[in-house]
C-alpha atoms as a PDB file:
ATOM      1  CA  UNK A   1       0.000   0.000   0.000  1.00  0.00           C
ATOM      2  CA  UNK A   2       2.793   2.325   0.540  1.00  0.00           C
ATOM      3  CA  UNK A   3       4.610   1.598  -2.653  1.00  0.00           C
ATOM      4  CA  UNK A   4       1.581   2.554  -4.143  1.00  0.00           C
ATOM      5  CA  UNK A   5       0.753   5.387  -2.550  1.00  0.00           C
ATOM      6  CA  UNK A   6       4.533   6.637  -3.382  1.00  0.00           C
ATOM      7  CA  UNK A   7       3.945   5.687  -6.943  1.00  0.00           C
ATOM      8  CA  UNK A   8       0.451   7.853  -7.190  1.00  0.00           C
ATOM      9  CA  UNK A   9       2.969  10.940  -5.613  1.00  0.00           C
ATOM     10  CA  UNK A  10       5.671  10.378  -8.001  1.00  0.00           C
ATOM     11  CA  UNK A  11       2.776  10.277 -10.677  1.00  0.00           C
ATOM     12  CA  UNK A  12       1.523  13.248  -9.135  1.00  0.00           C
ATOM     13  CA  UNK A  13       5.122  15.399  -9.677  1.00  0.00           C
ATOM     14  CA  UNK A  14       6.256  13.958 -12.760  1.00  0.00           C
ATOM     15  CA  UNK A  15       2.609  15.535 -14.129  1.00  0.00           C
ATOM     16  CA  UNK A  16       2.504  18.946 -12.166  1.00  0.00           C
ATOM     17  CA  UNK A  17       6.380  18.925 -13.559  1.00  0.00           C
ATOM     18  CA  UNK A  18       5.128  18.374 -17.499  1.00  0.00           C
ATOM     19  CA  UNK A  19       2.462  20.852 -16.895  1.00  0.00           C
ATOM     20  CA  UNK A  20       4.663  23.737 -15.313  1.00  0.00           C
ATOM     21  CA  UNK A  21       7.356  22.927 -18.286  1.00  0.00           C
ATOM     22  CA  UNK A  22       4.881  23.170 -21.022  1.00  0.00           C
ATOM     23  CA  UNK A  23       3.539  26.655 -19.009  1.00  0.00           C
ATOM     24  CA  UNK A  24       7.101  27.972 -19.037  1.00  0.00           C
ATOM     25  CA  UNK A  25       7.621  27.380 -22.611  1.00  0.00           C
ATOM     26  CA  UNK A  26       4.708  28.735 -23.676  1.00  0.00           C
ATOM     27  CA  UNK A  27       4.886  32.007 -21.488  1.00  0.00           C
ATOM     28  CA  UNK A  28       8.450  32.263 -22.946  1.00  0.00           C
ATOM     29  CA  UNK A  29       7.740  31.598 -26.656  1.00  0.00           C
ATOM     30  CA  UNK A  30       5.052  34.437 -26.528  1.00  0.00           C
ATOM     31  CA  UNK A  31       7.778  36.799 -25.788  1.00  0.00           C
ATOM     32  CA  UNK A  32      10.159  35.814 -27.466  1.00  0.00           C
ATOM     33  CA  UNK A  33       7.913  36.031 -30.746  1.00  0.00           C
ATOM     34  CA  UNK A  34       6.753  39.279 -29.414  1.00  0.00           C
ATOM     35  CA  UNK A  35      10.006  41.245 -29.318  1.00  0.00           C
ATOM     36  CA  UNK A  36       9.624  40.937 -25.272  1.00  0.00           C
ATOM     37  CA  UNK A  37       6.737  43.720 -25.661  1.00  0.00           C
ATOM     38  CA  UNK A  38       4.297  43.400 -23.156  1.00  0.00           C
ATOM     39  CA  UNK A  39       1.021  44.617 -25.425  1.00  0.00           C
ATOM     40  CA  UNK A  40       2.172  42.866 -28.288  1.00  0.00           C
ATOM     41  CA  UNK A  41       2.921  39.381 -26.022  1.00  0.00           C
ATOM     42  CA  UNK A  42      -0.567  40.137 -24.828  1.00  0.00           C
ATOM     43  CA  UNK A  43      -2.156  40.105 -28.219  1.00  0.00           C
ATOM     44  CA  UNK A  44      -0.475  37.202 -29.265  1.00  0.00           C
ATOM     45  CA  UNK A  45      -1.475  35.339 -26.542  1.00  0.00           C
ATOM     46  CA  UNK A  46      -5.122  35.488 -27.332  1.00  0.00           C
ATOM     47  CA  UNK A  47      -4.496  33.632 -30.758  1.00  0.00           C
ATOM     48  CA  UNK A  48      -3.293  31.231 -29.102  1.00  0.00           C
ATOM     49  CA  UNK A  49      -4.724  27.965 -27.912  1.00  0.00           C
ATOM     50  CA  UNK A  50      -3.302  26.369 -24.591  1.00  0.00           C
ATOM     51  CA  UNK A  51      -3.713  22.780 -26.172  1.00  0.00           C
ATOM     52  CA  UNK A  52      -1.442  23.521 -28.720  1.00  0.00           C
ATOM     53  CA  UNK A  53       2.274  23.537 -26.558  1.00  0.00           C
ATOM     54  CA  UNK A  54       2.986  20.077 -28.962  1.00  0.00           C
ATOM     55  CA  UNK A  55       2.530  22.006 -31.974  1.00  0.00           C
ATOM     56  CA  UNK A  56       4.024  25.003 -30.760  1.00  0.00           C
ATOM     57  CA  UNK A  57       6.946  23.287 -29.452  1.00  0.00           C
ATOM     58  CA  UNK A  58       7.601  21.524 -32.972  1.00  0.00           C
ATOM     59  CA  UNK A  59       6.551  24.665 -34.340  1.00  0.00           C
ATOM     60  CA  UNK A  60       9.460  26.134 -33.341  1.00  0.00           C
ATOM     61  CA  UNK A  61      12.445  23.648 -34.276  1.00  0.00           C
ATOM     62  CA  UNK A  62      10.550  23.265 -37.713  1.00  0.00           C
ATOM     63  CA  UNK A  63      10.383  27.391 -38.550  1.00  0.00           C
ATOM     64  CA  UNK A  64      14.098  28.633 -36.821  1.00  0.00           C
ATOM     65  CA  UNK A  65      16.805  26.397 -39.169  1.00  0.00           C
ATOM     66  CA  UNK A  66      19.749  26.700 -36.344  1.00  0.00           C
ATOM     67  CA  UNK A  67      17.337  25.561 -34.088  1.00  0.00           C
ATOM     68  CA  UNK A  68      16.254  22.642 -36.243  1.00  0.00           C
ATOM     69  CA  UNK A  69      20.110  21.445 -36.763  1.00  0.00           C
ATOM     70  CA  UNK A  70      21.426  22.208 -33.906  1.00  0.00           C
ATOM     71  CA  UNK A  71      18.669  19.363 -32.505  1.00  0.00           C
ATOM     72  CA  UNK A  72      18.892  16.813 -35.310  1.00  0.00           C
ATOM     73  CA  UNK A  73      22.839  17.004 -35.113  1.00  0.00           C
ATOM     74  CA  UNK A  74      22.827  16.200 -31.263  1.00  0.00           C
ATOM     75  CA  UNK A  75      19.651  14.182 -30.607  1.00  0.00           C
ATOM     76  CA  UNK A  76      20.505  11.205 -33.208  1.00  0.00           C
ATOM     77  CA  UNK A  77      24.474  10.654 -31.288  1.00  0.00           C
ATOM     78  CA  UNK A  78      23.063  11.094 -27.857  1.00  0.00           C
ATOM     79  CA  UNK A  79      19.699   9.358 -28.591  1.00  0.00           C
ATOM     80  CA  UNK A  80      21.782   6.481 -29.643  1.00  0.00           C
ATOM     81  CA  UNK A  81      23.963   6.490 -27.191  1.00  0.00           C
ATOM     82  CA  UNK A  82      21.460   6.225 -24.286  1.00  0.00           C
ATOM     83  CA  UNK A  83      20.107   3.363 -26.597  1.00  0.00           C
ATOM     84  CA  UNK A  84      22.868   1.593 -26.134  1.00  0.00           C
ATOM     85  CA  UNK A  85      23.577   2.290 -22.813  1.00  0.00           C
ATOM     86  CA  UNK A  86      20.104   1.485 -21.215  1.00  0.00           C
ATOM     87  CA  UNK A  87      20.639  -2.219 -23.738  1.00  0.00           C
ATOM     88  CA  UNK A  88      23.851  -3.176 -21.640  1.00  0.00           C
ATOM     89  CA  UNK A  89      22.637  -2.560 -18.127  1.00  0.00           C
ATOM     90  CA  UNK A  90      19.635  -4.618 -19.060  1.00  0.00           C
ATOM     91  CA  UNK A  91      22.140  -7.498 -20.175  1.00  0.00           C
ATOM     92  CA  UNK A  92      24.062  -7.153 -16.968  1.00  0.00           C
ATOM     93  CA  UNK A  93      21.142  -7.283 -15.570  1.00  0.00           C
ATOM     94  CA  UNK A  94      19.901 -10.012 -17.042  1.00  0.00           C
ATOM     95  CA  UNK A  95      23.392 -11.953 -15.960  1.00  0.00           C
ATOM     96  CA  UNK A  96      21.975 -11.804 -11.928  1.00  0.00           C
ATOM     97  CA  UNK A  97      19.822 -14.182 -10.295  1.00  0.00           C
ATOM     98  CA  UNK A  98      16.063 -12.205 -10.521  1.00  0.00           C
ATOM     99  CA  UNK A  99      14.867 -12.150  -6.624  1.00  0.00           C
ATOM    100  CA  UNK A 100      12.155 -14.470  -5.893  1.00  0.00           C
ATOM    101  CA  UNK A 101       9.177 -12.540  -6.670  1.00  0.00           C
ATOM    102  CA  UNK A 102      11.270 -10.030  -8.292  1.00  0.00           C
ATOM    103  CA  UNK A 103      10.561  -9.304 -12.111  1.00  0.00           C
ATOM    104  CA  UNK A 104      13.559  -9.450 -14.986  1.00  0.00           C
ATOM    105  CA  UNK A 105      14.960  -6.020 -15.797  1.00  0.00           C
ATOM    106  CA  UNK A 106      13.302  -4.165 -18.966  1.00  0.00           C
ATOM    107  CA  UNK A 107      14.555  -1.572 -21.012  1.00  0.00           C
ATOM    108  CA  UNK A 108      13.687   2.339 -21.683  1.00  0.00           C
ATOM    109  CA  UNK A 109      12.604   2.498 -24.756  1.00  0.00           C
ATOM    110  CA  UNK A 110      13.165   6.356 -24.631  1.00  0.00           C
ATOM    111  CA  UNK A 111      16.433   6.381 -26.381  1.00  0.00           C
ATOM    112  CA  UNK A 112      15.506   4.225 -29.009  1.00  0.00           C
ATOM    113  CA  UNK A 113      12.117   5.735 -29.968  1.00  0.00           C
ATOM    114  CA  UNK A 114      13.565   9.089 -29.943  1.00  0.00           C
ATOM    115  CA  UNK A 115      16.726   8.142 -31.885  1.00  0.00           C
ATOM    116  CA  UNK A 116      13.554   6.280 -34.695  1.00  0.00           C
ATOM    117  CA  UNK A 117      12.250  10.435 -34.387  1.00  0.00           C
ATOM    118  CA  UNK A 118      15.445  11.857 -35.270  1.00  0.00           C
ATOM    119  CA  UNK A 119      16.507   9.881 -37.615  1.00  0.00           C
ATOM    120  CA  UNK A 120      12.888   9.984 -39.467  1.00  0.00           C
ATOM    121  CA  UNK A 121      13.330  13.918 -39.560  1.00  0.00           C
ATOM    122  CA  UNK A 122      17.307  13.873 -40.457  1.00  0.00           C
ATOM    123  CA  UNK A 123      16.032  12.157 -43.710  1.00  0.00           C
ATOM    124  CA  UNK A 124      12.802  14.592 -44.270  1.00  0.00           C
ATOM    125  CA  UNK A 125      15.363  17.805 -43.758  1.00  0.00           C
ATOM    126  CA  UNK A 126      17.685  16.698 -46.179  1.00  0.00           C
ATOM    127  CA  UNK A 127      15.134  14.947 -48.907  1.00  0.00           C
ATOM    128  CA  UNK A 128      13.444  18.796 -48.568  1.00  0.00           C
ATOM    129  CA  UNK A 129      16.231  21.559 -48.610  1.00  0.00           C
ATOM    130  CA  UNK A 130      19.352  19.118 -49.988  1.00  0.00           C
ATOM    131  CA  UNK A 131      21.594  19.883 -46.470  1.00  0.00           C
ATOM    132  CA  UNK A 132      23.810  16.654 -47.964  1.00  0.00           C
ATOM    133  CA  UNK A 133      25.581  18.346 -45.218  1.00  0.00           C
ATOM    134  CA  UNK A 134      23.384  17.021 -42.202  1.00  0.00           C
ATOM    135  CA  UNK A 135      24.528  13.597 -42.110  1.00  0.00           C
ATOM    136  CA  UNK A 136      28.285  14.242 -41.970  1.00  0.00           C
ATOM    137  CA  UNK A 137      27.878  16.853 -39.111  1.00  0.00           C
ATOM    138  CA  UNK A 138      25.285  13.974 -37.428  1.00  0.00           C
ATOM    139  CA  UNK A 139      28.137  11.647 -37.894  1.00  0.00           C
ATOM    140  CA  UNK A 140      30.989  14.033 -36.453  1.00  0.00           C
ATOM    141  CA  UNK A 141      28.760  14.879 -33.479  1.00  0.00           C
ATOM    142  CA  UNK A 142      28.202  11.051 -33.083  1.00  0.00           C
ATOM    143  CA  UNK A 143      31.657  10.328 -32.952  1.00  0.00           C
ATOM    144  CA  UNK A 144      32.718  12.981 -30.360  1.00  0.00           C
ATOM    145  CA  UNK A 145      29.752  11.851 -28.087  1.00  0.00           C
ATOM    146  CA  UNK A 146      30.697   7.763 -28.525  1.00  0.00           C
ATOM    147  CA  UNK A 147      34.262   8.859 -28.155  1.00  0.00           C
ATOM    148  CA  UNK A 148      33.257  10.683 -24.793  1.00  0.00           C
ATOM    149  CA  UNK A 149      30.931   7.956 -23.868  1.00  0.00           C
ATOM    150  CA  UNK A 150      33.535   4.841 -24.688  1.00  0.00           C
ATOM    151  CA  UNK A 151      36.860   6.192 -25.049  1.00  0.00           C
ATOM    152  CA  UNK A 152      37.785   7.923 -21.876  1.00  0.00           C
ATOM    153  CA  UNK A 153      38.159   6.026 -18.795  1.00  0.00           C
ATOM    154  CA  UNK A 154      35.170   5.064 -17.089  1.00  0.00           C
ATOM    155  CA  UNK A 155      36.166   6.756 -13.809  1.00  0.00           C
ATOM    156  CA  UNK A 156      36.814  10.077 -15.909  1.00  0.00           C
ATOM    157  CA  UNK A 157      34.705  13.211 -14.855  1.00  0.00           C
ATOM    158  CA  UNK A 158      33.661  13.610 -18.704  1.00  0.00           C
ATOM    159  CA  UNK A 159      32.618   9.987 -19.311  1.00  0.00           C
ATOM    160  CA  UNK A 160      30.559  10.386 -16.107  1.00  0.00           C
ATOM    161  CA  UNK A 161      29.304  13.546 -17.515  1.00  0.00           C
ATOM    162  CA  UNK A 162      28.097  12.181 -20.509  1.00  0.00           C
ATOM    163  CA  UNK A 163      26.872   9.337 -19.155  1.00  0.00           C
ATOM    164  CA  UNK A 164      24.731  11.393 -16.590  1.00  0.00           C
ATOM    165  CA  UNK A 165      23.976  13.172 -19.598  1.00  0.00           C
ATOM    166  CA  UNK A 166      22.379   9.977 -21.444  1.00  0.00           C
ATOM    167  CA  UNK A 167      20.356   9.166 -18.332  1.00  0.00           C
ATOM    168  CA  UNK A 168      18.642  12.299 -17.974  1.00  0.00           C
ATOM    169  CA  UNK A 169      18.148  13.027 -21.973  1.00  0.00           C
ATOM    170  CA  UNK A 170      14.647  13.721 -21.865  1.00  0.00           C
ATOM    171  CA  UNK A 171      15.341  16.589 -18.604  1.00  0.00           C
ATOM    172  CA  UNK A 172      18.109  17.982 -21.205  1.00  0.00           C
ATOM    173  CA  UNK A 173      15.964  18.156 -23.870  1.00  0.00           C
ATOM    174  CA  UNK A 174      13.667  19.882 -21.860  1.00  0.00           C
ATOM    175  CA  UNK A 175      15.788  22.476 -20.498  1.00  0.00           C
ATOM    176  CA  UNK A 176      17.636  23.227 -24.195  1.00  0.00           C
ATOM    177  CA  UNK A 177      13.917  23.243 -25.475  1.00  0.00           C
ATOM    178  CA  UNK A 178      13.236  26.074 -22.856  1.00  0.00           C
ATOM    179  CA  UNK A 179      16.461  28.132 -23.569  1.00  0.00           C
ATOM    180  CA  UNK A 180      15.378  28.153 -27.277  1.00  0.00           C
ATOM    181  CA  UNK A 181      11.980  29.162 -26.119  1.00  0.00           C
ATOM    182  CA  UNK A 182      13.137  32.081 -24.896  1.00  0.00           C
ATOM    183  CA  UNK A 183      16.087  33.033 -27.542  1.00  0.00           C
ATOM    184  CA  UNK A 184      14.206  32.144 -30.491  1.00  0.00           C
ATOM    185  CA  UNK A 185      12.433  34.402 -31.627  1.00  0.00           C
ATOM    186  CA  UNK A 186      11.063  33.328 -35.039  1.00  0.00           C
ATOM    187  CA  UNK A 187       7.168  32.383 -34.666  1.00  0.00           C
ATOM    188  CA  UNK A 188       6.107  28.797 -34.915  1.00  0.00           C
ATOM    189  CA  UNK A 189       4.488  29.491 -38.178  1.00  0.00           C
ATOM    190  CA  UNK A 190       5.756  29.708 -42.030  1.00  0.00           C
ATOM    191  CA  UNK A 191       6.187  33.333 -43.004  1.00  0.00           C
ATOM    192  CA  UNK A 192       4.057  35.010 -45.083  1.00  0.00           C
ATOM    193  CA  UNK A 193       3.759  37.653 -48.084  1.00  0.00           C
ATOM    194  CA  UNK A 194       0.311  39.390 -47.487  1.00  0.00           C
ATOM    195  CA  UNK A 195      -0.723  41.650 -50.539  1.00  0.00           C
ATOM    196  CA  UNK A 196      -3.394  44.321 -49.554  1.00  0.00           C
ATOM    197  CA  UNK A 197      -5.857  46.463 -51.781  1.00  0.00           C
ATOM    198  CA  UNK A 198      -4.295  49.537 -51.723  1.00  0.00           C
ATOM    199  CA  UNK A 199      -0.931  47.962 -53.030  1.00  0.00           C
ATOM    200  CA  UNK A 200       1.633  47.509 -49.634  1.00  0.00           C
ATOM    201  CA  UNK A 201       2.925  44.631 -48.918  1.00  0.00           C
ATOM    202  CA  UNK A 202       3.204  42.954 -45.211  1.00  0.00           C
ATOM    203  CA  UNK A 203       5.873  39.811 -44.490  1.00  0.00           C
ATOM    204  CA  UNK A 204       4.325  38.326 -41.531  1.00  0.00           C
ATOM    205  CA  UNK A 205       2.962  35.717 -39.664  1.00  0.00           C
ATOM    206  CA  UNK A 206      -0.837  34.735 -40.104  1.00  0.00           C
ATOM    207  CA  UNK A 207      -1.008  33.834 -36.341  1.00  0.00           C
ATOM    208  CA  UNK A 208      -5.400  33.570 -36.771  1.00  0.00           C
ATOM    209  CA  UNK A 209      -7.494  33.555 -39.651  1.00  0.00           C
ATOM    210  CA  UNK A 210     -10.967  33.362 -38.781  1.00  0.00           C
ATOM    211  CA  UNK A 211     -14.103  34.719 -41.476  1.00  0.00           C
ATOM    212  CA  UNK A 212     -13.681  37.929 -42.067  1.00  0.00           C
ATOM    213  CA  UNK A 213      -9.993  38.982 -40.735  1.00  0.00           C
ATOM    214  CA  UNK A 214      -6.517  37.504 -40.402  1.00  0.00           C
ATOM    215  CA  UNK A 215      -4.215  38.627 -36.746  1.00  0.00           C
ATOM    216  CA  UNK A 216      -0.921  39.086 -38.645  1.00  0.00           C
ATOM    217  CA  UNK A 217       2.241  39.608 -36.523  1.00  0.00           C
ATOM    218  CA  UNK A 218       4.878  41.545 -38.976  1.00  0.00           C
ATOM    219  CA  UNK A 219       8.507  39.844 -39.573  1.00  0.00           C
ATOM    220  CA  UNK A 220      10.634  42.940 -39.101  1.00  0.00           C
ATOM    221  CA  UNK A 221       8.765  45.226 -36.277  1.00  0.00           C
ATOM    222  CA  UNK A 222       6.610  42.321 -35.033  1.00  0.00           C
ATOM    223  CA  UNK A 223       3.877  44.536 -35.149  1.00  0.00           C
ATOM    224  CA  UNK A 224       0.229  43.308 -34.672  1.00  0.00           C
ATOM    225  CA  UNK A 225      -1.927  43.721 -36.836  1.00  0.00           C
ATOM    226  CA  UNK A 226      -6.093  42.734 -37.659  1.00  0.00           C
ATOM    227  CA  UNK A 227      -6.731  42.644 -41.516  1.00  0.00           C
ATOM    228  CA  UNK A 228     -10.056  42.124 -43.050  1.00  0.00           C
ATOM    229  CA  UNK A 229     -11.080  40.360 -45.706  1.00  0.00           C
ATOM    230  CA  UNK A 230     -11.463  43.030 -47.955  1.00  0.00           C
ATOM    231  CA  UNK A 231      -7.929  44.514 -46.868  1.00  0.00           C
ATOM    232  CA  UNK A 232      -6.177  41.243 -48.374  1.00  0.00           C
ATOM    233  CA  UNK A 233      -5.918  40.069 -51.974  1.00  0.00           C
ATOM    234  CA  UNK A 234      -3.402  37.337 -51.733  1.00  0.00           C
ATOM    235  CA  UNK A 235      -1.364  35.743 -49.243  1.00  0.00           C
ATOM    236  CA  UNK A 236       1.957  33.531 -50.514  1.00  0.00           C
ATOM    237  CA  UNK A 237       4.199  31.605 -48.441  1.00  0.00           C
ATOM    238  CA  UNK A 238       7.780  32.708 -48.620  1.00  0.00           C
ATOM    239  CA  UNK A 239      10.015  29.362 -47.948  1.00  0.00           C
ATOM    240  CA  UNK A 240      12.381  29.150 -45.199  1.00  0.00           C
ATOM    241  CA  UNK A 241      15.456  27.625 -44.448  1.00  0.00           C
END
C-alpha cells in the first residue's frame, strides 16, 4: 500500500512537472515572438490555444533552421547512445539471479524511440532543402559523443558527464527546449507575403485567420496587426530555411 501510494505521488510530480514545463515554454515563446513587448505578447497570446504547446513546441524547431540542426545534429548521437547504454545494463542485468518474486529487468525504450524520431526527420530535412551536409555533421557529433561515452576512462569526470547526460536526456531536452523558447524568436508558423488592396505589402505571420480577418504579426517590427477580408488580396508563403 505504501509503494503505491509513493507511486500515485511520483505520478503526481512527474505531471505537475510536465504541466509547469509546457507553461514555461509557452509564457516564454510568446515573448520571445513578441520582441519581449508586453502589449504585443498580450495580443499574441489570445491567438493562441493552450492545447497547442505540442505544436508550438515543434513549431518552433521546424520554422528557426539553427534551431532545427542544432537538434537533429545532437539528438541522433546522444539518442543512440542512451540506446545503447540502457541495452547493456539490461544485459548485466539479465546476468543476476532475478529475486524471488522479483521481475527481470526491462529496457527504456526512450532512447531508441527518440533516436527512430530523429533519424525519421534527419532524412525529411535533407530529402526537402538538400543539407547533404546534415549527415556528416550527425556523424561528427556522433563520434565525439561515442568517443566521450567509450573512449575515456570510465572513472573520468567527462565519461561520467556524458553518461549522466544519457540518463537524464529527456530533462536535457527539456531544459535546451526552454532556452530556445526564450532566444528564439522566429514564430512557430511559415512566413508570409500578405498583398493588400491599396498595393503595400506585409511579411508576416498569419497567427489567426478566422471569417472575415486575419491577426498578422509583422517579420521585421513584429507589429500586430487585424486585416479584413477586404484589406487582403493574396497571401503567398515565402520558404524558409
Amino acid at each position: 500500500m505504501a509503494a503505491l501510494h509513493e507511486t500515485e505521488q511520483g505520478g503526481h510530480r512527474t505531471g505537475l512537472t510536465v504541466t509547469a514545463a509546457a507553461f514555461a515554454f509557452l509564457v516564454l515563446r510568446l515573448f520571445a515572438v513578441s520582441g519581449y513587448n508586453w502589449h504585443t505578447a498580450f495580443a499574441v497570446l489570445h491567438t493562441l490555444d493552450l492545447d497547442d504547446t505540442i505544436g508550438l513546441v515543434l513549431g518552433t524547431v521546424m520554422a528557426e533552421s539553427l534551431a532545427a540542426v542544432l537538434v537533429l545534429a545532437l539528438l541522433v548521437p546522444i539518442a543512440a547512445l542512451r540506446m545503447i547504454t540502457e541495452l547493456r545494463r539490461v544485459r548485466e542485468a539479465g546476468n543476476r539471479p532475478v529475486p524471488e518474486g522479483g521481475l527481470p529487468e526491462r529496457p527504456d525504450l526512450t532512447g531508441a524511440l527518440l533516436l527512430l524520431v530523429a533519424v525519421v526527420a534527419v532524412i525529411a530535412y535533407v530529402g526537402t532543402y538538400r543539407t547533404w551536409w546534415l549527415p556528416v555533421l550527425v556523424l561528427v557529433v556522433g563520434g565525439l559523443v561515442f568517443g566521450i561515452g567509450y573512449g575515456l576512462s570510465a572513472g573520468g569526470r567527462v565519461k561520467q558527464a556524458a553518461l549522466w547526460a544519457s540518463r537524464h536526456l529527456v530533462a536535457l531536452i527539456g531544459l535546451a527546449m526552454l532556452i530556445g523558447a526564450a532566444t528564439i524568436t522566429t514564430p512557430w508558423l511559415p512566413l508570409e507575403r500578405i498583398e493588400l488592396r491599396d498595393g503595400t505589402q506585409l511579411r508576416g505571420f498569419v497567427l489567426e485567420a478566422e471569417p472575415g480577418f486575419l491577426k498578422v504579426l509583422t517579420e521585421q517590427d513584429r507589429e500586430f496587426h487585424i486585416l479584413t477580408d477586404q484589406d487582403v488580396t493574396s497571401r503567398e508563403e515565402i520558404a524558409a530555411h
